[in-house]
N, C-alpha and C. Protein backbone atom coordinates (compact mmCIF):
# COMPACT_ATOMS: atom_id res chain seq x y z
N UNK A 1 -18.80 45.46 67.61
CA UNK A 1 -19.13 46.35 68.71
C UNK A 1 -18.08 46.21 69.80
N UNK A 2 -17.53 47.36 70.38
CA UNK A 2 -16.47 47.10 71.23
C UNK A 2 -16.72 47.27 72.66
N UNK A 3 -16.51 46.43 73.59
CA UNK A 3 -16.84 46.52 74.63
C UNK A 3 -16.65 47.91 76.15
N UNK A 4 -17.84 48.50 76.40
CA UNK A 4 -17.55 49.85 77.11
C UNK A 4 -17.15 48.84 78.04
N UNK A 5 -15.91 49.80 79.05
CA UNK A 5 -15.36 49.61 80.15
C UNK A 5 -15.97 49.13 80.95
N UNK A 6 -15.73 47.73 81.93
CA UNK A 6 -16.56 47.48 83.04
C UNK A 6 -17.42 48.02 84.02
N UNK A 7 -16.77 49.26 84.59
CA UNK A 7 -16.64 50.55 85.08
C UNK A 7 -18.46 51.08 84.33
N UNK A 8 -18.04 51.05 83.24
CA UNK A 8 -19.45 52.01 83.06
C UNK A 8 -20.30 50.91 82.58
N UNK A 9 -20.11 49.86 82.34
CA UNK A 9 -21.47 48.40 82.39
C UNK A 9 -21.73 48.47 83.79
N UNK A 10 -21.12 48.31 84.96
CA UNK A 10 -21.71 48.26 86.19
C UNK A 10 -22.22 49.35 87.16
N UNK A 11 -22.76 50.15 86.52
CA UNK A 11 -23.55 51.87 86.65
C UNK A 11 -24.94 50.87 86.78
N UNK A 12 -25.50 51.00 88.20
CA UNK A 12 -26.98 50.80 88.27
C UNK A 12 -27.67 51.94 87.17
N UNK A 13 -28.77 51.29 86.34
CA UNK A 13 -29.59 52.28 85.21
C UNK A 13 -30.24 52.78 85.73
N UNK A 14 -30.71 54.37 86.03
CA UNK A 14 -31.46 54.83 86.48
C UNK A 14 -32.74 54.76 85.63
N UNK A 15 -33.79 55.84 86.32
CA UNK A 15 -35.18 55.13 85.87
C UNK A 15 -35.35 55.64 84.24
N UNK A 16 -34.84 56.81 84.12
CA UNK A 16 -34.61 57.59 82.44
C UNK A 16 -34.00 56.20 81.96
N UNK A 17 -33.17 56.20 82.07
CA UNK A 17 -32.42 55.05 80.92
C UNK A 17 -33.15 53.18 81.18
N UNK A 18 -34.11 53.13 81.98
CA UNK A 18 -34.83 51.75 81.91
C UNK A 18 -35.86 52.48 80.90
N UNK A 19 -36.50 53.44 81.29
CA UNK A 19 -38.04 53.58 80.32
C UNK A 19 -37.63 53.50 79.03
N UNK A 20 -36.14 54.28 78.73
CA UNK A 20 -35.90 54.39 77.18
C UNK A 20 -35.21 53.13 76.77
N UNK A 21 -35.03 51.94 77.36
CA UNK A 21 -34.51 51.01 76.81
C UNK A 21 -36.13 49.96 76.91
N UNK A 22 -37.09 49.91 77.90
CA UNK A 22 -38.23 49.47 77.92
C UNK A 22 -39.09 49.72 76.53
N UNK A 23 -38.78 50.88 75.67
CA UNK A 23 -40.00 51.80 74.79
C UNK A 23 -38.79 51.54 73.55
N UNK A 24 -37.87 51.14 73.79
CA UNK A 24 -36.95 50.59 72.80
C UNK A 24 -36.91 49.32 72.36
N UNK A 25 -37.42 48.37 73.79
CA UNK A 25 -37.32 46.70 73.60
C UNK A 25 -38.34 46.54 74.18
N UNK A 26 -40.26 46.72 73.59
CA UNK A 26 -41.33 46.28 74.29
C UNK A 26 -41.83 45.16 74.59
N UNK A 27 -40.95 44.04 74.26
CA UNK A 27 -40.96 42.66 74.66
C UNK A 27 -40.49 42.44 75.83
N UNK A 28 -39.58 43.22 76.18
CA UNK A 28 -38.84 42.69 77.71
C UNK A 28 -39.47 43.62 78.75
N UNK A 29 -39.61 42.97 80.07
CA UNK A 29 -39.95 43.36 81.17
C UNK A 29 -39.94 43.56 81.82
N UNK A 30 -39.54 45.00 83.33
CA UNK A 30 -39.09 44.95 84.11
C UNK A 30 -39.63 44.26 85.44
N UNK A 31 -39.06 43.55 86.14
CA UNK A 31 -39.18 43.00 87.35
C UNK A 31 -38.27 43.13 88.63
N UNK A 32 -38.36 44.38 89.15
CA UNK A 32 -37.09 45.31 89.90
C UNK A 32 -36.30 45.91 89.37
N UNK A 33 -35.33 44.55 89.40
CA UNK A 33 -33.73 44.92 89.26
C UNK A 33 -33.87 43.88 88.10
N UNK A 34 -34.37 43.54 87.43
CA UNK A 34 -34.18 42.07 86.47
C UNK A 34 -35.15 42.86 85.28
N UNK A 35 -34.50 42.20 84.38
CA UNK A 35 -35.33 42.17 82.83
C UNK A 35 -35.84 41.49 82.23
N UNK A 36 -36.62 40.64 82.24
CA UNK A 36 -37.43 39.10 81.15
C UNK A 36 -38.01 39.97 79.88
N UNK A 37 -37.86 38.10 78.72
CA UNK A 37 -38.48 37.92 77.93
C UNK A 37 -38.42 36.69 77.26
N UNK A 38 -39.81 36.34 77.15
CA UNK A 38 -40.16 35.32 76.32
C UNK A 38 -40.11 34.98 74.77
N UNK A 39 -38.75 34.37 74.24
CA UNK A 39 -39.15 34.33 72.80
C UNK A 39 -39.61 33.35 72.48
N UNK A 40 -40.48 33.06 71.44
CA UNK A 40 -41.40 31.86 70.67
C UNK A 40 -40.76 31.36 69.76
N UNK A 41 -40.41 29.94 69.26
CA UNK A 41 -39.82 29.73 67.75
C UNK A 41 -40.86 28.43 67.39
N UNK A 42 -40.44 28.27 65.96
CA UNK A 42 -41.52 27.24 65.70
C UNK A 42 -41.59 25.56 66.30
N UNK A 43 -40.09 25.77 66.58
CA UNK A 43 -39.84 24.07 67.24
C UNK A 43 -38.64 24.10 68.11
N UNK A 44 -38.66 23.01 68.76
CA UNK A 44 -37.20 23.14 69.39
C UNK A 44 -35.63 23.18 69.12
N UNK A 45 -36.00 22.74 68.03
CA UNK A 45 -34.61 22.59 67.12
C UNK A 45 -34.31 24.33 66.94
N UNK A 46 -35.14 24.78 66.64
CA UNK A 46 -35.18 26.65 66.22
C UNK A 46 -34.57 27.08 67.64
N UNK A 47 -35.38 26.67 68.67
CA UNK A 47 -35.03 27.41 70.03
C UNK A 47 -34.09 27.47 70.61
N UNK A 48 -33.39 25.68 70.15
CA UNK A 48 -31.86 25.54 70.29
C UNK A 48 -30.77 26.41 70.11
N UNK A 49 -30.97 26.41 68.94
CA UNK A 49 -30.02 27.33 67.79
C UNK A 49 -30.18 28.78 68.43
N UNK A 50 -30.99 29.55 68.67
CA UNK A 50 -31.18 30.46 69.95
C UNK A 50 -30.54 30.23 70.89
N UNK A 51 -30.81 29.70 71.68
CA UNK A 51 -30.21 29.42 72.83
C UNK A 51 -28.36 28.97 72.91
N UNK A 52 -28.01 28.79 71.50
CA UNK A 52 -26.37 28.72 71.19
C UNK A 52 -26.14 29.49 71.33
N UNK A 53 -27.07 30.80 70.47
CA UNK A 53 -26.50 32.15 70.02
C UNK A 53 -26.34 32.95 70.96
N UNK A 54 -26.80 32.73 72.27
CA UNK A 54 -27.63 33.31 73.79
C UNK A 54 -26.11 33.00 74.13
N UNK A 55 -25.65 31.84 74.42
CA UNK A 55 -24.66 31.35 75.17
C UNK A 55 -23.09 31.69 74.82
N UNK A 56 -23.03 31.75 73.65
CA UNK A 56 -22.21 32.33 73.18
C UNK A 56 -21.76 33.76 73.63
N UNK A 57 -23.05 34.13 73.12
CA UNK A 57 -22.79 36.43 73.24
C UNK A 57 -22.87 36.34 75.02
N UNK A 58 -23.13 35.77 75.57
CA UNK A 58 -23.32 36.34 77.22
C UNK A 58 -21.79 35.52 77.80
N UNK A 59 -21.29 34.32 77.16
CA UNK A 59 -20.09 33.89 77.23
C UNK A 59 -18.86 34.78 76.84
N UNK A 60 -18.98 35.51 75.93
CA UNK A 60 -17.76 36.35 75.40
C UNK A 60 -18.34 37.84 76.18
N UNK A 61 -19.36 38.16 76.88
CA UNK A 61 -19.81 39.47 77.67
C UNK A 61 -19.36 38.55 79.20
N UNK A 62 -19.08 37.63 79.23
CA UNK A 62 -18.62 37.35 80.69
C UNK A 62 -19.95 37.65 81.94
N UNK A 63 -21.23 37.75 80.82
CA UNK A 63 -22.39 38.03 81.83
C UNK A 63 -23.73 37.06 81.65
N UNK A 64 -23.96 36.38 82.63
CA UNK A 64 -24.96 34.54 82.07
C UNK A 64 -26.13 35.64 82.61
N UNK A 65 -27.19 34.83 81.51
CA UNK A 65 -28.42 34.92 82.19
C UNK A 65 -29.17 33.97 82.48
N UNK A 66 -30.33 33.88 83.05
CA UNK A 66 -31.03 32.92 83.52
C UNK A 66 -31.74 32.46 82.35
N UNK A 67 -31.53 31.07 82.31
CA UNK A 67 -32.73 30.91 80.87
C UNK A 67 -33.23 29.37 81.18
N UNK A 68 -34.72 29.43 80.88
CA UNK A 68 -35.78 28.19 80.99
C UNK A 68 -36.08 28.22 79.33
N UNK A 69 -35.68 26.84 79.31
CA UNK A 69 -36.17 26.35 77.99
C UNK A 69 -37.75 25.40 78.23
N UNK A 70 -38.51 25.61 77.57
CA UNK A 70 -39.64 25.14 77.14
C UNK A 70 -40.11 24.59 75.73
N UNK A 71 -39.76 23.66 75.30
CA UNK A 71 -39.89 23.52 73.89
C UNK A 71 -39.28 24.06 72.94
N UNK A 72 -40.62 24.97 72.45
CA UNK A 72 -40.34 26.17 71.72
C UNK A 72 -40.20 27.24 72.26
N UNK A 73 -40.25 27.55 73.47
CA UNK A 73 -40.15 29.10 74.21
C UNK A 73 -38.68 29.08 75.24
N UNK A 74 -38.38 30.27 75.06
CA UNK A 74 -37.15 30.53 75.58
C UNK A 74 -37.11 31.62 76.40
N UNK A 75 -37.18 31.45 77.84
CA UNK A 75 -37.40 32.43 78.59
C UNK A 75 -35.68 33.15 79.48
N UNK A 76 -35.86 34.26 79.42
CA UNK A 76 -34.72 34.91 79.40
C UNK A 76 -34.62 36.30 80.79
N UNK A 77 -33.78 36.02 81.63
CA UNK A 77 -34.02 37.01 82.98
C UNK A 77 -32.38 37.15 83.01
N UNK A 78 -32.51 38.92 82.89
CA UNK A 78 -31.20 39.44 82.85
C UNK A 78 -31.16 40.33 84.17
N UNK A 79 -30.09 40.14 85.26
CA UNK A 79 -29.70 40.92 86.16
C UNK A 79 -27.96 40.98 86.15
N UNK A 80 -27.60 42.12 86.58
CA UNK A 80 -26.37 41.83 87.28
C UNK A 80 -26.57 41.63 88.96
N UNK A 81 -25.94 40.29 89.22
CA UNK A 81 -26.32 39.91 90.38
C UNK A 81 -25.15 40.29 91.15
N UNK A 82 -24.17 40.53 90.92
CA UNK A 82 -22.64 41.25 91.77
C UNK A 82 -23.17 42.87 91.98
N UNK A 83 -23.91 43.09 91.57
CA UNK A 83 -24.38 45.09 92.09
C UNK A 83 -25.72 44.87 92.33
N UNK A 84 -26.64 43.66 92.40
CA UNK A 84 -27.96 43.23 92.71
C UNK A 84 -28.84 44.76 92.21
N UNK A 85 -28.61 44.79 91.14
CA UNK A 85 -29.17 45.70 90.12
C UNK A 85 -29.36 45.47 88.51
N UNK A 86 -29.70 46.59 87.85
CA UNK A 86 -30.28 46.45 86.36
C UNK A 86 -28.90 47.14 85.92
N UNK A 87 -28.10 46.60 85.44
CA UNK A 87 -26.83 47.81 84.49
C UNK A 87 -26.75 47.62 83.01
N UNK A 88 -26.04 47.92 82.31
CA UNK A 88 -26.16 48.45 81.07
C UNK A 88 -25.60 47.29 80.27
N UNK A 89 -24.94 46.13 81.36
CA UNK A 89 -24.70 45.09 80.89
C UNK A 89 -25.77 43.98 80.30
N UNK A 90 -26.74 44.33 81.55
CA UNK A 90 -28.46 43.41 80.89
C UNK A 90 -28.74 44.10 79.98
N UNK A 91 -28.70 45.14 79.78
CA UNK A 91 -29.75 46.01 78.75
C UNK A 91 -28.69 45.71 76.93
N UNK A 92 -27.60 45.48 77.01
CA UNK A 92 -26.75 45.66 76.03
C UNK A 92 -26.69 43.98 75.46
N UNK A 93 -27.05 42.91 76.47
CA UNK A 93 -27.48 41.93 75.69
C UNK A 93 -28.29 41.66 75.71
N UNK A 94 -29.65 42.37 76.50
CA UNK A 94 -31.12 42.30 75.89
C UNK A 94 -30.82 42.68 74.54
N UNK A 95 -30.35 43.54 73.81
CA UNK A 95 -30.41 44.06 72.59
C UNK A 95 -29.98 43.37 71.70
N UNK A 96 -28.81 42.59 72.22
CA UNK A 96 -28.66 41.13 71.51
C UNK A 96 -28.80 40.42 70.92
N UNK A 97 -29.74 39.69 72.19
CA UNK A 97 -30.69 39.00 71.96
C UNK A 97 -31.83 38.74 70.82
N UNK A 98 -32.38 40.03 71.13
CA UNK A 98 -33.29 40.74 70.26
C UNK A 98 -32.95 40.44 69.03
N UNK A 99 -31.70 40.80 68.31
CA UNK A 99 -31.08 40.95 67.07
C UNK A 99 -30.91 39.51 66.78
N UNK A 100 -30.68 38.37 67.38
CA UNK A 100 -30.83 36.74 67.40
C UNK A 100 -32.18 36.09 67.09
N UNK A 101 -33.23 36.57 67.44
CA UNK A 101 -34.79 36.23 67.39
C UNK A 101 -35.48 36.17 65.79
């Protein structure tokens, strides 16, 4: 997948393009300007290995998210905090993510 221009990752999402990425990814949640979600694995060793895969893809996207580890649960809050908004950069490794789980 090749990376869209900075330029159009840092486009605050208007409300059309949150509902259709919300009804696309019904695990994650909006909270303003931020996106959560909780994934479950069977142990921590599993959640780990997640949480590589997390660090990695948001390391080579040059975009961190917030993440609380809990055991087995891996909690995940995506903003861009330089436009203190939701852009297409959270939403493109929510999808990620997703595909890691």
């Amino acid at each position: 997948m090749l990376a869209a221009p900075k330029e159009a990752l840092m486009t605050r999402l208007d409300d059309a393009a949150r509902t259709t990425f919300l009804t696309d990814h019904p695990e994650w949640t909006l909270d303003g300007e931020s996106i959560a979600r909780t994934f479950a694995f069977t142990d921590f060793n599993e959640a780990m290995g997640f949480v590589t895969r997390v660090a990695i893809a948001a390391e080579v996207a040059d975009h961190h998210p917030d993440i609380d580890i809990r055991w087995n649960t891996v909690s995940i809050v995506l903003s861009t905090h330089s436009e203190s908004a939701l852009t297409e950069r959270d939403t493109n490794l929510a999808a990620q993510f997703d595909s890691f789980a």
